[in-house]
N, C-alpha and C. Protein backbone atom coordinates (compact mmCIF):
# COMPACT_ATOMS: atom_id res chain seq x y z
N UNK A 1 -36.74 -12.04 -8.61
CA UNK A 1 -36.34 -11.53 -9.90
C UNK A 1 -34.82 -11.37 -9.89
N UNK A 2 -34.28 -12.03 -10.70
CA UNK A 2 -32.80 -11.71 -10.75
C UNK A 2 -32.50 -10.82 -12.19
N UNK A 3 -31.36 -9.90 -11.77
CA UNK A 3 -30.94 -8.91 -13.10
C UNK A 3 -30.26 -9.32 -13.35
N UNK A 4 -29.36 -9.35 -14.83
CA UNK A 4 -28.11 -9.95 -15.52
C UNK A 4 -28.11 -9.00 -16.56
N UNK A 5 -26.42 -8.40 -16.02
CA UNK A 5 -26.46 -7.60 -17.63
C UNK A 5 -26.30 -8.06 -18.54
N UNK A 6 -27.20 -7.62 -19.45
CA UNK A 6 -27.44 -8.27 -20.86
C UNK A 6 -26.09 -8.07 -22.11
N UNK A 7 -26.35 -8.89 -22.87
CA UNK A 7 -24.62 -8.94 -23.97
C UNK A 7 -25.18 -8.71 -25.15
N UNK A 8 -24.70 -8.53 -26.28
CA UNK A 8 -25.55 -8.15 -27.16
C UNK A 8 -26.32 -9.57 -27.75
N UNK A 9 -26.32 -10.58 -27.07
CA UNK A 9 -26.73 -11.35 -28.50
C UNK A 9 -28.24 -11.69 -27.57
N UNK A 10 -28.56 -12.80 -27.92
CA UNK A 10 -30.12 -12.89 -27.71
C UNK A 10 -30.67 -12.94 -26.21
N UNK A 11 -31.84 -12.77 -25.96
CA UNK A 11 -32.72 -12.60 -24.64
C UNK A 11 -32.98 -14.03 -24.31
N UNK A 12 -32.68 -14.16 -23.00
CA UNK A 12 -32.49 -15.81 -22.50
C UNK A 12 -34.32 -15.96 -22.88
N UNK A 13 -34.75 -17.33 -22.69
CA UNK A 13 -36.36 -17.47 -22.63
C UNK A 13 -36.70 -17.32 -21.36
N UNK A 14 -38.13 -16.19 -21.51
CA UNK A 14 -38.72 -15.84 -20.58
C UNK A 14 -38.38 -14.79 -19.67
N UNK A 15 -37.72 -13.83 -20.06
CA UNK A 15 -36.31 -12.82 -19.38
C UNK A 15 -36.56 -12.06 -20.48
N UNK A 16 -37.60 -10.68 -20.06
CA UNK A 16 -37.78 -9.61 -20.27
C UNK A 16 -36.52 -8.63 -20.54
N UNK A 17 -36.14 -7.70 -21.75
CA UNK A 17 -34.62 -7.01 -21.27
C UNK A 17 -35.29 -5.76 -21.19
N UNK A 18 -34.29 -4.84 -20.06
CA UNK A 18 -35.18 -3.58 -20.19
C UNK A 18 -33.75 -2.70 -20.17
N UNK A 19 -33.85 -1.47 -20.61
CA UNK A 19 -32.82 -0.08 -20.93
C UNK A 19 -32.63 0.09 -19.65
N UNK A 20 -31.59 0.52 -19.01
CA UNK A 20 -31.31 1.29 -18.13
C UNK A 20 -30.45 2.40 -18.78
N UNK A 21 -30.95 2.87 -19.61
CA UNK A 21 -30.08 4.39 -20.62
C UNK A 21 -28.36 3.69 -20.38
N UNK A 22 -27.45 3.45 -20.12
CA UNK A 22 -26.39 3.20 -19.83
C UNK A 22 -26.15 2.04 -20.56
N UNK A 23 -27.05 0.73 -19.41
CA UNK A 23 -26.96 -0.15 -19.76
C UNK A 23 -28.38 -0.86 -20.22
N UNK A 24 -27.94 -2.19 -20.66
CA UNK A 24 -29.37 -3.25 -20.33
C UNK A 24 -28.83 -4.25 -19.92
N UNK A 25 -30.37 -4.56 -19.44
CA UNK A 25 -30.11 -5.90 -18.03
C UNK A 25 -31.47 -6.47 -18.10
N UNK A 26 -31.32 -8.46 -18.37
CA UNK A 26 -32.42 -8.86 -18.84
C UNK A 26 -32.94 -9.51 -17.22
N UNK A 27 -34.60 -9.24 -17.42
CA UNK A 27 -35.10 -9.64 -16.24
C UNK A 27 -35.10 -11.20 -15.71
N UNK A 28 -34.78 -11.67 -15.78
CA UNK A 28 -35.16 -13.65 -15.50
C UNK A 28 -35.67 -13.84 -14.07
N UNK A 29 -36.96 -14.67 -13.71
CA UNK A 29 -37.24 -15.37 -13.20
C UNK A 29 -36.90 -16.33 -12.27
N UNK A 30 -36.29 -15.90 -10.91
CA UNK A 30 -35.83 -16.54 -9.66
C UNK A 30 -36.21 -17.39 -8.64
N UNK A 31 -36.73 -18.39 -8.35
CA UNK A 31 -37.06 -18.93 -7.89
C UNK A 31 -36.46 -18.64 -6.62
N UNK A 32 -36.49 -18.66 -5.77
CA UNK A 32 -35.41 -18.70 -4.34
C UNK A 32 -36.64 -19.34 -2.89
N UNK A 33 -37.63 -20.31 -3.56
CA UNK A 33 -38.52 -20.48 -2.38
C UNK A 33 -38.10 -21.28 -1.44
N UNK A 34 -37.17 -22.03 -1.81
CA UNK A 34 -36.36 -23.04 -1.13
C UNK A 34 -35.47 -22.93 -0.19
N UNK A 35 -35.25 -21.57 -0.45
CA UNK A 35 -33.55 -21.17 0.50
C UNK A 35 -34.23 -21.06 1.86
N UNK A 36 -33.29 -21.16 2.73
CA UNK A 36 -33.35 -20.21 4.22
C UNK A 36 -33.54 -18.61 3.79
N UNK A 37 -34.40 -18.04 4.97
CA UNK A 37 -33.91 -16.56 5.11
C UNK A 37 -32.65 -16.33 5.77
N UNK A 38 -31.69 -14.86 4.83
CA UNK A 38 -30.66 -14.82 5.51
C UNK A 38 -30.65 -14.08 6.70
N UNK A 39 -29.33 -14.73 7.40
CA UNK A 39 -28.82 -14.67 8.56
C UNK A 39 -30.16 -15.05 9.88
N UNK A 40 -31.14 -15.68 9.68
CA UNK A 40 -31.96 -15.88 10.40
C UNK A 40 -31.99 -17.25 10.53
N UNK A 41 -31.23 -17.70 11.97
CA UNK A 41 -31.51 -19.37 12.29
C UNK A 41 -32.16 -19.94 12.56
N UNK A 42 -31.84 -21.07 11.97
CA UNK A 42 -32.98 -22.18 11.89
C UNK A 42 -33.74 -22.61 13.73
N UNK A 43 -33.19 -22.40 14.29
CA UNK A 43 -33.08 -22.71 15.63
C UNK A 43 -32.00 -21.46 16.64
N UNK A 44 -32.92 -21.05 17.90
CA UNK A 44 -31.84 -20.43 18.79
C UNK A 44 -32.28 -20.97 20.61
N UNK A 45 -31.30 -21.09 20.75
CA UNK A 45 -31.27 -21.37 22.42
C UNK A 45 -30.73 -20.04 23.43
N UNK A 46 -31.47 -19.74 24.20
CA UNK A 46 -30.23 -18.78 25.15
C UNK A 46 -30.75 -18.89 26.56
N UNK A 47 -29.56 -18.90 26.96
CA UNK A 47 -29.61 -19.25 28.71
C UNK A 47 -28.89 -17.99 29.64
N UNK A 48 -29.45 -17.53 30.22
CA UNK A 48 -28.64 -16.70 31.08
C UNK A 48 -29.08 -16.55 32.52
N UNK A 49 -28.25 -16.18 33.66
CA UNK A 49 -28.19 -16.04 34.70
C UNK A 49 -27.60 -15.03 35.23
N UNK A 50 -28.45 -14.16 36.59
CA UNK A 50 -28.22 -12.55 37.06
C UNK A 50 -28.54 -12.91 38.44
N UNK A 51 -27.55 -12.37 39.60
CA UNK A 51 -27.77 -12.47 40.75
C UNK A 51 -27.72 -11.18 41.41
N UNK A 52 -28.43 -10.60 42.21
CA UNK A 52 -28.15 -9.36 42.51
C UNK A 52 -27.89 -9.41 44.03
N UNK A 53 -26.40 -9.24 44.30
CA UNK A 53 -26.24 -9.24 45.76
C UNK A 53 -25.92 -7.73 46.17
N UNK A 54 -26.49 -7.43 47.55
CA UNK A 54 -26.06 -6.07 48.07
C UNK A 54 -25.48 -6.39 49.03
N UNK A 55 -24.31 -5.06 49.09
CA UNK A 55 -23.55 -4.87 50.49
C UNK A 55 -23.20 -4.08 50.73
N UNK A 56 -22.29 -3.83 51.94
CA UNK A 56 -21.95 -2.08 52.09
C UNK A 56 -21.11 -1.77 51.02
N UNK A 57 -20.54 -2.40 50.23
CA UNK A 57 -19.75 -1.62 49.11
C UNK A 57 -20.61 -1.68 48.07
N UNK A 58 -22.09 -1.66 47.72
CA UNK A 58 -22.97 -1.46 46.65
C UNK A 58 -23.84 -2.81 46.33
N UNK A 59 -24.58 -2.85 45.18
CA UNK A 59 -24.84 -3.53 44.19
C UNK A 59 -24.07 -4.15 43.39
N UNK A 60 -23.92 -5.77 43.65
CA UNK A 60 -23.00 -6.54 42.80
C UNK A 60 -24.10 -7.89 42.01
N UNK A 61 -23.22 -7.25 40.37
CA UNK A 61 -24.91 -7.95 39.70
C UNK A 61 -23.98 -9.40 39.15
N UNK A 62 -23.62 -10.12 39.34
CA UNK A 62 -22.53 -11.16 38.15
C UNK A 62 -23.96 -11.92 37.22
N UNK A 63 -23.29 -12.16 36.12
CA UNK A 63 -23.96 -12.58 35.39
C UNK A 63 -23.46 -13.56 34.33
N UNK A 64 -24.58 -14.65 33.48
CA UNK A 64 -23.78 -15.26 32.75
C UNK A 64 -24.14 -15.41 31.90
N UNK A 65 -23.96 -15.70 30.88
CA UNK A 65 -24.92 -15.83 29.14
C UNK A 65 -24.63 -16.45 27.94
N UNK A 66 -25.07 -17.65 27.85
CA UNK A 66 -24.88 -18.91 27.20
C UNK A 66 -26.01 -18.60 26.01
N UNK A 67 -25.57 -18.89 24.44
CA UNK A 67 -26.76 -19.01 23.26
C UNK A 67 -25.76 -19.79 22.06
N UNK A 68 -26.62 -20.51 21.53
CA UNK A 68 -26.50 -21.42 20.75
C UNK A 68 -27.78 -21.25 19.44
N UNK A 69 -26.86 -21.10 18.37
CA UNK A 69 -27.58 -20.99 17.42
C UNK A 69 -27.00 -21.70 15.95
N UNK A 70 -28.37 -22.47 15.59
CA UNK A 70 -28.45 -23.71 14.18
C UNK A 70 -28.50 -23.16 12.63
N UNK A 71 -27.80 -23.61 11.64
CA UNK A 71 -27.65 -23.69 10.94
C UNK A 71 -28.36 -22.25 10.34
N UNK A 72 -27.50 -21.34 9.95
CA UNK A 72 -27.55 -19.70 10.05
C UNK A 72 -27.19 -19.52 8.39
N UNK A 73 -27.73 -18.54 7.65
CA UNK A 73 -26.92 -18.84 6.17
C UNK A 73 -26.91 -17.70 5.95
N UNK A 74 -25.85 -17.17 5.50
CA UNK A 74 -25.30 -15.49 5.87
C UNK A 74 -25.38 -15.44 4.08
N UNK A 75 -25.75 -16.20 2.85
CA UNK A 75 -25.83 -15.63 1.72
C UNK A 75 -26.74 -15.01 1.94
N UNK A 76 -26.01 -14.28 0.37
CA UNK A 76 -26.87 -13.23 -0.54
C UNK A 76 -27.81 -13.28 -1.51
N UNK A 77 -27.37 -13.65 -2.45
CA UNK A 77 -27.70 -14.03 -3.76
C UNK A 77 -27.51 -15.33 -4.06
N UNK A 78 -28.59 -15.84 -5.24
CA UNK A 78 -28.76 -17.81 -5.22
C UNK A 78 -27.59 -17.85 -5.55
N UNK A 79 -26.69 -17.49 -5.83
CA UNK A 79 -25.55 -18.21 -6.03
C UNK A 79 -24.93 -18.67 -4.84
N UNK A 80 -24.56 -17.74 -4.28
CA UNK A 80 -24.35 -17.79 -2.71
C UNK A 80 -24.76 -18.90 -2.08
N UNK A 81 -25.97 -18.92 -2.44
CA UNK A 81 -26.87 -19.40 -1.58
C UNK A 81 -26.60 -21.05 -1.63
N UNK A 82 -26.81 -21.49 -3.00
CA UNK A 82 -26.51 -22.64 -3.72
C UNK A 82 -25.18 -22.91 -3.70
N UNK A 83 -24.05 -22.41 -3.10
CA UNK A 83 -23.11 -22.90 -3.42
C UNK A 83 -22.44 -23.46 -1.77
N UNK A 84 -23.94 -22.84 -0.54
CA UNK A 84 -23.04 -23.41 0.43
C UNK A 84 -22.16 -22.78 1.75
N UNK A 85 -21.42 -22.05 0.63
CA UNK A 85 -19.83 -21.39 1.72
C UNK A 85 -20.31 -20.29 2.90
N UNK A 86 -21.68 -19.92 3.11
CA UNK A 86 -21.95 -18.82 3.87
C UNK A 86 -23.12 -19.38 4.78
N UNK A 87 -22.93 -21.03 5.06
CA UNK A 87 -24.15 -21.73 5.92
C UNK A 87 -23.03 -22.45 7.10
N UNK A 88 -23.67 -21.24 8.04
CA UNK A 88 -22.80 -21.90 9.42
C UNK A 88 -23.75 -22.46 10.36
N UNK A 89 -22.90 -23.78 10.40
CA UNK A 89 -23.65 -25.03 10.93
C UNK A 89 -24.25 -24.82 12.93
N UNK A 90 -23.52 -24.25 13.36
CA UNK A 90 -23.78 -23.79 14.60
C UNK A 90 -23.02 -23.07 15.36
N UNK A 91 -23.43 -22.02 16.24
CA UNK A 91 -22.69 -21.10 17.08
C UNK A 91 -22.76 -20.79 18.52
N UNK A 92 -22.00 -20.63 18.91
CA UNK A 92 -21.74 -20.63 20.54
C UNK A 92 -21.44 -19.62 20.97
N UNK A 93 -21.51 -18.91 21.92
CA UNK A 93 -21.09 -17.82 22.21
C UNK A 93 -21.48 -17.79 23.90
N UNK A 94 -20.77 -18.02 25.09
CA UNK A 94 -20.51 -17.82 26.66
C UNK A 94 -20.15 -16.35 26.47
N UNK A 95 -21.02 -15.71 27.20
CA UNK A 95 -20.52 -14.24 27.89
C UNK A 95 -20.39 -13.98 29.64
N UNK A 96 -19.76 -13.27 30.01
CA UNK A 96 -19.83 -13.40 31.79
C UNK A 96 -19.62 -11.88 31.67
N UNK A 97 -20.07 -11.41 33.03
CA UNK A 97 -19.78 -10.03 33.36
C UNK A 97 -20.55 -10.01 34.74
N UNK A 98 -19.37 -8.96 35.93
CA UNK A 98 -19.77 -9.16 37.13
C UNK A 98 -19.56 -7.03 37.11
N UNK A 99 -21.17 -6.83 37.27
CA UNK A 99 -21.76 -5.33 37.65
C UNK A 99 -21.88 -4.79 38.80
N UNK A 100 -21.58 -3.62 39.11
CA UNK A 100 -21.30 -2.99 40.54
C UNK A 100 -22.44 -1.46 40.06
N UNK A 101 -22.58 -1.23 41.32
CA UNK A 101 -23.36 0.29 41.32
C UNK A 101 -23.01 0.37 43.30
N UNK A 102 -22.61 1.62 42.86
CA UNK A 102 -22.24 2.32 44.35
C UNK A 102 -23.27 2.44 45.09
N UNK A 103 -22.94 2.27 46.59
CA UNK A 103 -24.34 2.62 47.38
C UNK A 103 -25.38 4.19 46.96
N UNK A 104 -24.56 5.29 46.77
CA UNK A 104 -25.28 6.19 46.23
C UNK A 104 -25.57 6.37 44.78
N UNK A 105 -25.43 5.20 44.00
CA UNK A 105 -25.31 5.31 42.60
C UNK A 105 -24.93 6.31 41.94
N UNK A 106 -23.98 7.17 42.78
CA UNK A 106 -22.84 7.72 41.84
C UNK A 106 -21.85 7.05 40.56
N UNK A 107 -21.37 6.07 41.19
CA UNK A 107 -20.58 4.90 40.52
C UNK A 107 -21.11 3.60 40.46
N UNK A 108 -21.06 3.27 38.86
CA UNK A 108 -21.25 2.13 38.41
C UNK A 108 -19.91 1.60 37.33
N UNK A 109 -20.05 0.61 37.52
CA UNK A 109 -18.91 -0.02 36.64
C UNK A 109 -18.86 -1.70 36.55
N UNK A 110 -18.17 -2.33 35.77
CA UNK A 110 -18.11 -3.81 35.42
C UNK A 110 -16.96 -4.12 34.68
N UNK A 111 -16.79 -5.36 35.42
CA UNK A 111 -15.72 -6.53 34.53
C UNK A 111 -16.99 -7.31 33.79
N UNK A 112 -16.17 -7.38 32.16
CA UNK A 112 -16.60 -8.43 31.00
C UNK A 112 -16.13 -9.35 30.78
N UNK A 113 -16.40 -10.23 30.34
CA UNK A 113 -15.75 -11.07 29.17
C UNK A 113 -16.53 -11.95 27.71
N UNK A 114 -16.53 -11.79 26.91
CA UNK A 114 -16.72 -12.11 25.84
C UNK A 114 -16.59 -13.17 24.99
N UNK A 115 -17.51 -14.09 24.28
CA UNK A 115 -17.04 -15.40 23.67
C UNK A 115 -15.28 -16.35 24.32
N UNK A 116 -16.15 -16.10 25.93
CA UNK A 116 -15.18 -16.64 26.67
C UNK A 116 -14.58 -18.49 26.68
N UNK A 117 -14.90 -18.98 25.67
CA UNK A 117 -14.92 -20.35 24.88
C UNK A 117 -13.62 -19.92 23.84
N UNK A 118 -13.67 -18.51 23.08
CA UNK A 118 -12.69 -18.44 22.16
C UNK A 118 -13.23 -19.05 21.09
N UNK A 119 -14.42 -18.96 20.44
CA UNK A 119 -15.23 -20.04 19.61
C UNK A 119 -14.41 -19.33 18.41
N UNK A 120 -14.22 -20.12 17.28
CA UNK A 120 -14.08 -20.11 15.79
C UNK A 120 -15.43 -19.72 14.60
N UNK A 121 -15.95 -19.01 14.27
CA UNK A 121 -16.90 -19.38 13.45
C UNK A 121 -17.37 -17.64 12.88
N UNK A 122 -17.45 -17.37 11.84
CA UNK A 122 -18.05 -16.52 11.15
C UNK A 122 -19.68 -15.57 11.60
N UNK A 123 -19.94 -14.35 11.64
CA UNK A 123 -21.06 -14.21 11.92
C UNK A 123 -21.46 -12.89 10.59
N UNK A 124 -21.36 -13.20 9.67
CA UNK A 124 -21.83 -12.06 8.26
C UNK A 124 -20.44 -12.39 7.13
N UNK A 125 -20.82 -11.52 6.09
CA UNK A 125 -19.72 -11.39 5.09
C UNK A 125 -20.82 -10.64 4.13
N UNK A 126 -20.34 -10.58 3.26
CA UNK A 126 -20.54 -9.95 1.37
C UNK A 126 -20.68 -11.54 0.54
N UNK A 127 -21.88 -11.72 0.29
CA UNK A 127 -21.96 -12.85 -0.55
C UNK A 127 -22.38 -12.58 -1.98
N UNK A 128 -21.70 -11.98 -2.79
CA UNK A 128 -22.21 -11.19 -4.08
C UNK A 128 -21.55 -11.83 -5.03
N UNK A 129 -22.11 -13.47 -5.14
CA UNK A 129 -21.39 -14.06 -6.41
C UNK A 129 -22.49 -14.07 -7.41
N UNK A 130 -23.45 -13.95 -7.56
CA UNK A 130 -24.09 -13.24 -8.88
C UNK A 130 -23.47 -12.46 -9.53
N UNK A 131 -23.46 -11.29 -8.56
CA UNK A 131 -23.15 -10.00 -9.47
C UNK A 131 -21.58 -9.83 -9.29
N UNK A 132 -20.80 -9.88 -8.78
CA UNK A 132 -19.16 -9.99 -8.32
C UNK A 132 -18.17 -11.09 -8.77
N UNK A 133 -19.12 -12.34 -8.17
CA UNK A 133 -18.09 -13.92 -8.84
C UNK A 133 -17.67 -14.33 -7.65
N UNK A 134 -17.57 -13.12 -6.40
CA UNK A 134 -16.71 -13.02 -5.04
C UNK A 134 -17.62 -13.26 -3.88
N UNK A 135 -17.15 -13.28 -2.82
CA UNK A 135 -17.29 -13.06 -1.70
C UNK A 135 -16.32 -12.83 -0.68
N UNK A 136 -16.80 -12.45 0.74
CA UNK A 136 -15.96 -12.42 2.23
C UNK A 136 -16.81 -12.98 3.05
N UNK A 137 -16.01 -12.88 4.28
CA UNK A 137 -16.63 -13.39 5.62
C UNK A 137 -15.98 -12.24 6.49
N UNK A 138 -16.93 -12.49 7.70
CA UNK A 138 -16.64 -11.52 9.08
C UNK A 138 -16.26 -12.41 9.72
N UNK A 139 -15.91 -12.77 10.78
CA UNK A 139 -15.28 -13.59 11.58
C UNK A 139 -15.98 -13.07 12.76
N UNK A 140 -15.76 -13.94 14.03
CA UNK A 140 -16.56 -13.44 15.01
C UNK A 140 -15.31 -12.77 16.12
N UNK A 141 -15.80 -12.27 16.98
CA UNK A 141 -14.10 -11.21 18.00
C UNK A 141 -13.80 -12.59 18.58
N UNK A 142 -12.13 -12.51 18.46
CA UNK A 142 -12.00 -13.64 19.64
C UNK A 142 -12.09 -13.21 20.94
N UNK A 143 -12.09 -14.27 21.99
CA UNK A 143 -12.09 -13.95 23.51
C UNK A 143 -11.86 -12.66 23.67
N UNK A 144 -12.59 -12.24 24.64
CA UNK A 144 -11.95 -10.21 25.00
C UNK A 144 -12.69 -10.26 26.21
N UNK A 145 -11.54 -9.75 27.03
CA UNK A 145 -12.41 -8.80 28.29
C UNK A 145 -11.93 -6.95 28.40
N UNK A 146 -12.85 -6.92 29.20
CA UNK A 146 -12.90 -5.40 29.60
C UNK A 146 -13.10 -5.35 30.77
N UNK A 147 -13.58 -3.88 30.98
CA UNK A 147 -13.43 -2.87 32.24
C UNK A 147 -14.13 -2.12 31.94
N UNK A 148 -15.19 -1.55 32.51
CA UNK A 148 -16.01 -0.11 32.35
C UNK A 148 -16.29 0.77 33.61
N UNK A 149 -16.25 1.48 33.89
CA UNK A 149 -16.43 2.52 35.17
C UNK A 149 -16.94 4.08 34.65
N UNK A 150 -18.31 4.26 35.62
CA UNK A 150 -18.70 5.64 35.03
C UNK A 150 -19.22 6.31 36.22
N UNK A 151 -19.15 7.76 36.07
CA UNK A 151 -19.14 8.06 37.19
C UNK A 151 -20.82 9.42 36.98
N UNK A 152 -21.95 9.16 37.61
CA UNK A 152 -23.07 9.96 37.20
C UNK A 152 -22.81 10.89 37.91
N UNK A 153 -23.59 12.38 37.40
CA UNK A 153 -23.49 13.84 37.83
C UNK A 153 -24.70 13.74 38.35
């Protein structure tokens, strides 16, 4: 069901108008059986790998994490939807991170790194060209690493 605020002149065919005390807004008939569901891909792959070595300086976990995902469509509304700009064709994303835990598991901590490829590509936005005319995009983080260290009581 799509809403459209209504103007004063006539009721499109087949598009119920109803009061919203304020305003009115005529009901019309949406078809949308055709689209993708959003943000849910068509296809996903993920690969990862965890080694757990011990030694006298603790638990060392490295790890790696590869996913690939097809043709993703981050619209909103058929407009959106139909027009295209929010269907990302595929995504990549390499993660690495090498985990430690102290022999007494007092201390744990890890080096990260993140979309360690530096990939380009969008993952959400605001697709509200029905009701707006507009839209945005999110972008995905570029490359990042870190550091974490914690210390249990």
């Amino acid at each position: 069901m799509q809403l459209t605020l209504a103007s004063a002149g006539e009721v499109p065919a087949g598009c119920p108008r109803s009061s919203l005390v304020v305003i009115s807004v005529d009901e019309c008939p949406n078809d949308r059986s055709d689209e993708n569901l959003p943000r849910l891909p068509q296809k996903t792959y993920m690969l990862a790998v965890q080694y757990d070595w011990e030694s006298g300086f603790g638990l060392f976990q490295p790890r790696l994490q590869a996913s690939l995902k097809f043709d993703i469509d981050y619209c909103f509304d058929s407009a959106s939807c139909r027009a295209g700009l929010w269907l990302a064709d595929e995504q990549f994303e390499l993660c690495g991170r090498i985990g430690w835990v102290s022999p007494e598991s007092k201390w744990t901590g890890g080096l990260y790194g993140t979309n360690l490829t530096d990939e380009d590509y969008f993952i959400g936005g605001t697709a509200l060209v029905e009701s707006s005319g507009i839209g945005g995009f999110v972008p995905v983080a570029p490359r990042m690493y870190g550091l974490e260290l914690q210390y249990n009581f």
